[in-house]
N, C-alpha and C. Protein backbone atom coordinates (compact mmCIF):
# COMPACT_ATOMS: atom_id res chain seq x y z
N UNK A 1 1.42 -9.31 10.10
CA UNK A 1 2.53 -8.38 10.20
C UNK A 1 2.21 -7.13 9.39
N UNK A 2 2.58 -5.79 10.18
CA UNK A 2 2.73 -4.47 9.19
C UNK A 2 3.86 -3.92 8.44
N UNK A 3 3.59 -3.18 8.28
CA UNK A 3 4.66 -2.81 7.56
C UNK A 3 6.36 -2.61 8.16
N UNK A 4 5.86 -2.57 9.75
CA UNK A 4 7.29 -2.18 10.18
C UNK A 4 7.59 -3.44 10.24
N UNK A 5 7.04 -4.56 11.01
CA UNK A 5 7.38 -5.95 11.26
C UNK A 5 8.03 -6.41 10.07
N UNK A 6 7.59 -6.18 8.57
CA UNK A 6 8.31 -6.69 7.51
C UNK A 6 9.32 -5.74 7.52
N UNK A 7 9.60 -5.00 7.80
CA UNK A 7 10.53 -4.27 7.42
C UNK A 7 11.40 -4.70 8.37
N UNK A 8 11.43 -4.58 9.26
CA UNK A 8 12.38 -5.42 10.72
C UNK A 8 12.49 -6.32 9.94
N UNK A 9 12.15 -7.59 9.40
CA UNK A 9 12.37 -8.70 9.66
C UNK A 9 13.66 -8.71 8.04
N UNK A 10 12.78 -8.09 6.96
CA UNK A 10 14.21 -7.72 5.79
C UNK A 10 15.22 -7.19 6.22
N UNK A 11 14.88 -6.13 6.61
CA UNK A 11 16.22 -5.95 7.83
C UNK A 11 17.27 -6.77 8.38
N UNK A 12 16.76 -7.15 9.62
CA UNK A 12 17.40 -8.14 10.17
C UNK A 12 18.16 -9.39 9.05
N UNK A 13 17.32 -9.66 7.81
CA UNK A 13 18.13 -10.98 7.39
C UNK A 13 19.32 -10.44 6.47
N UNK A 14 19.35 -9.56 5.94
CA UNK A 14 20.79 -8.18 5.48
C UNK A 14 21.43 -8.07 6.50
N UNK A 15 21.37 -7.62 7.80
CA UNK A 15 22.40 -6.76 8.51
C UNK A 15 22.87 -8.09 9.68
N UNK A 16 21.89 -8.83 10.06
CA UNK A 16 22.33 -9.51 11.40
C UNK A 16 22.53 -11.02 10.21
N UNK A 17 21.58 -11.54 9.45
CA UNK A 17 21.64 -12.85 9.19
C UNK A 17 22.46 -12.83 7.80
N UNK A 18 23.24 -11.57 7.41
CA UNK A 18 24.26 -11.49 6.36
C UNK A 18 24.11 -12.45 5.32
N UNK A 19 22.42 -12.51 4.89
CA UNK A 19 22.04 -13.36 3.72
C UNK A 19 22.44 -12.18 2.54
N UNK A 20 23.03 -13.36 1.40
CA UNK A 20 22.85 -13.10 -0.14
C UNK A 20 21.82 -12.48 -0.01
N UNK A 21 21.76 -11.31 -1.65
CA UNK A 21 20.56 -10.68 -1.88
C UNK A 21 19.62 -11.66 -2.62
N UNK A 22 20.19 -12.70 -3.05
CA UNK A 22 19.36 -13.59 -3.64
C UNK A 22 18.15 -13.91 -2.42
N UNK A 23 18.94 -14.47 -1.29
CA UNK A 23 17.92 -15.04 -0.43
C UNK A 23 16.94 -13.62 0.27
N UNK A 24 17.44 -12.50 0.44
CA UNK A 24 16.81 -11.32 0.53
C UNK A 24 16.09 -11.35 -0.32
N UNK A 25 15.89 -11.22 -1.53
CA UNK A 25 15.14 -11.22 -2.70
C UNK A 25 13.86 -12.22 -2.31
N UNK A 26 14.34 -14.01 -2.39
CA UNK A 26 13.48 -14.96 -2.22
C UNK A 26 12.61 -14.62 -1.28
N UNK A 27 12.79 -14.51 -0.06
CA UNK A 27 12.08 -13.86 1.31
C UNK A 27 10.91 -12.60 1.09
N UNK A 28 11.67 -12.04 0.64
CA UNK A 28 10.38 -10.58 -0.07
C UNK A 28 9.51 -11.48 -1.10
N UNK A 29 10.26 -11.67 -1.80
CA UNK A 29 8.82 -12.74 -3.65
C UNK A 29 7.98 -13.84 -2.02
N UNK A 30 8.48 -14.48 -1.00
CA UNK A 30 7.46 -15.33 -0.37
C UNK A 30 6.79 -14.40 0.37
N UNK A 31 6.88 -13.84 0.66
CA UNK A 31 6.14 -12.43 1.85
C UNK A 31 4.88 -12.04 0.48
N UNK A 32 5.53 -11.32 -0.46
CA UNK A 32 4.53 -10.83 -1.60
C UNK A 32 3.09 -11.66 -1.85
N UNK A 33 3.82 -13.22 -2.00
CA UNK A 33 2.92 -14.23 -2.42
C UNK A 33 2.14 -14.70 -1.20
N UNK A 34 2.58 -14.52 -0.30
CA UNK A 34 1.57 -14.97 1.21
C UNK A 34 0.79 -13.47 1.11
N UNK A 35 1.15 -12.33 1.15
CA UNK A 35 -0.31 -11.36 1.05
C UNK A 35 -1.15 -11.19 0.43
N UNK A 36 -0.42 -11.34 -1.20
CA UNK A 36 -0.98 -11.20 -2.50
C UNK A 36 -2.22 -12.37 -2.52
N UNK A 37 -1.31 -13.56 -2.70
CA UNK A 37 -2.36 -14.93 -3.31
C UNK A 37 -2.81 -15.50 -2.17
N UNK A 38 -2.02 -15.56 -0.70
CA UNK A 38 -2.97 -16.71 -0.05
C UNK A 38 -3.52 -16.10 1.24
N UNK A 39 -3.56 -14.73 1.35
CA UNK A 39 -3.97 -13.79 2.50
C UNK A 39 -4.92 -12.58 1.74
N UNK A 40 -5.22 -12.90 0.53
CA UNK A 40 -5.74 -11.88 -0.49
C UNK A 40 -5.93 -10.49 0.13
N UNK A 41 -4.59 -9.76 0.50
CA UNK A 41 -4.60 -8.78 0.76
C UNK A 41 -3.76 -8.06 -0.22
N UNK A 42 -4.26 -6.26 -0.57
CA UNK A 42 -2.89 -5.51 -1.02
C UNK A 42 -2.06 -4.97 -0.29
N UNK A 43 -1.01 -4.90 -0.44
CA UNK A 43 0.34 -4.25 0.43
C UNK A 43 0.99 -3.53 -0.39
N UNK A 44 0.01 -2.27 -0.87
CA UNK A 44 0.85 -0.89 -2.01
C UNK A 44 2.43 -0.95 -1.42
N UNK A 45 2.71 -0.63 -0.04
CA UNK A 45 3.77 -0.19 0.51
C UNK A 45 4.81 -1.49 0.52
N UNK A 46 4.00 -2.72 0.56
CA UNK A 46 5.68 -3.94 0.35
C UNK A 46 5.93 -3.62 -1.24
N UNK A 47 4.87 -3.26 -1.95
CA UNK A 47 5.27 -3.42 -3.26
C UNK A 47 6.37 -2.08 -3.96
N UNK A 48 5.95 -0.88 -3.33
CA UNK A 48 6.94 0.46 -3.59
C UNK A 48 8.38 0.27 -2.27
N UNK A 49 8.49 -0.47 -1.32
CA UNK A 49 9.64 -0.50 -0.17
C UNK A 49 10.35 -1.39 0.04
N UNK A 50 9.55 -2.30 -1.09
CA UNK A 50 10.17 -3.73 -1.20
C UNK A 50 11.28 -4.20 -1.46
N UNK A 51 11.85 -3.07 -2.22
CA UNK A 51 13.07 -3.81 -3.07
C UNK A 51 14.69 -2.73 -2.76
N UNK A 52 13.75 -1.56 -1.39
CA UNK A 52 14.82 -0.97 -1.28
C UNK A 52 15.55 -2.13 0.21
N UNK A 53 14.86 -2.86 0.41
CA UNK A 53 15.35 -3.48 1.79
C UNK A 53 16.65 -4.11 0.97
N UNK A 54 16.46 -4.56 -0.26
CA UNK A 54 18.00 -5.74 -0.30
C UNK A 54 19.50 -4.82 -1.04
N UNK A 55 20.00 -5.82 -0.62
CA UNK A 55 21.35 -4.90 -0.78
C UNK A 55 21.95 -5.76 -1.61
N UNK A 56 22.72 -5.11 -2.23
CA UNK A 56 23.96 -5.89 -3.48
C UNK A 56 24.82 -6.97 -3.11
């Protein structure tokens, strides 16, 4: 997935799946850790866009 696909998909679990920001939160920290540690990729842009997806 790129950047828009994650972004759709934070999206979607705020506006359509009206999750807590907690679980918004959890969802981004497992996304981070599947690129970071077990896809050893960097994702500058989940890490600076990351945290505007969740909502209060």
């Amino acid at each position: 997935m790129g950047a828009t696909e994650v972004s759709s998909f934070l999206i979607h679990l705020a506006v359509e799946g009206q999750v807590s920001a907690f679980t918004q939160n959890q969802a981004l920290s497992a996304l981070l850790f599947l690129y970071r540690d077990v896809l050893m990729l960097n994702l500058p842009w989940l890490h600076e866009k990351g945290r505007s997806f969740l909502r209060p």
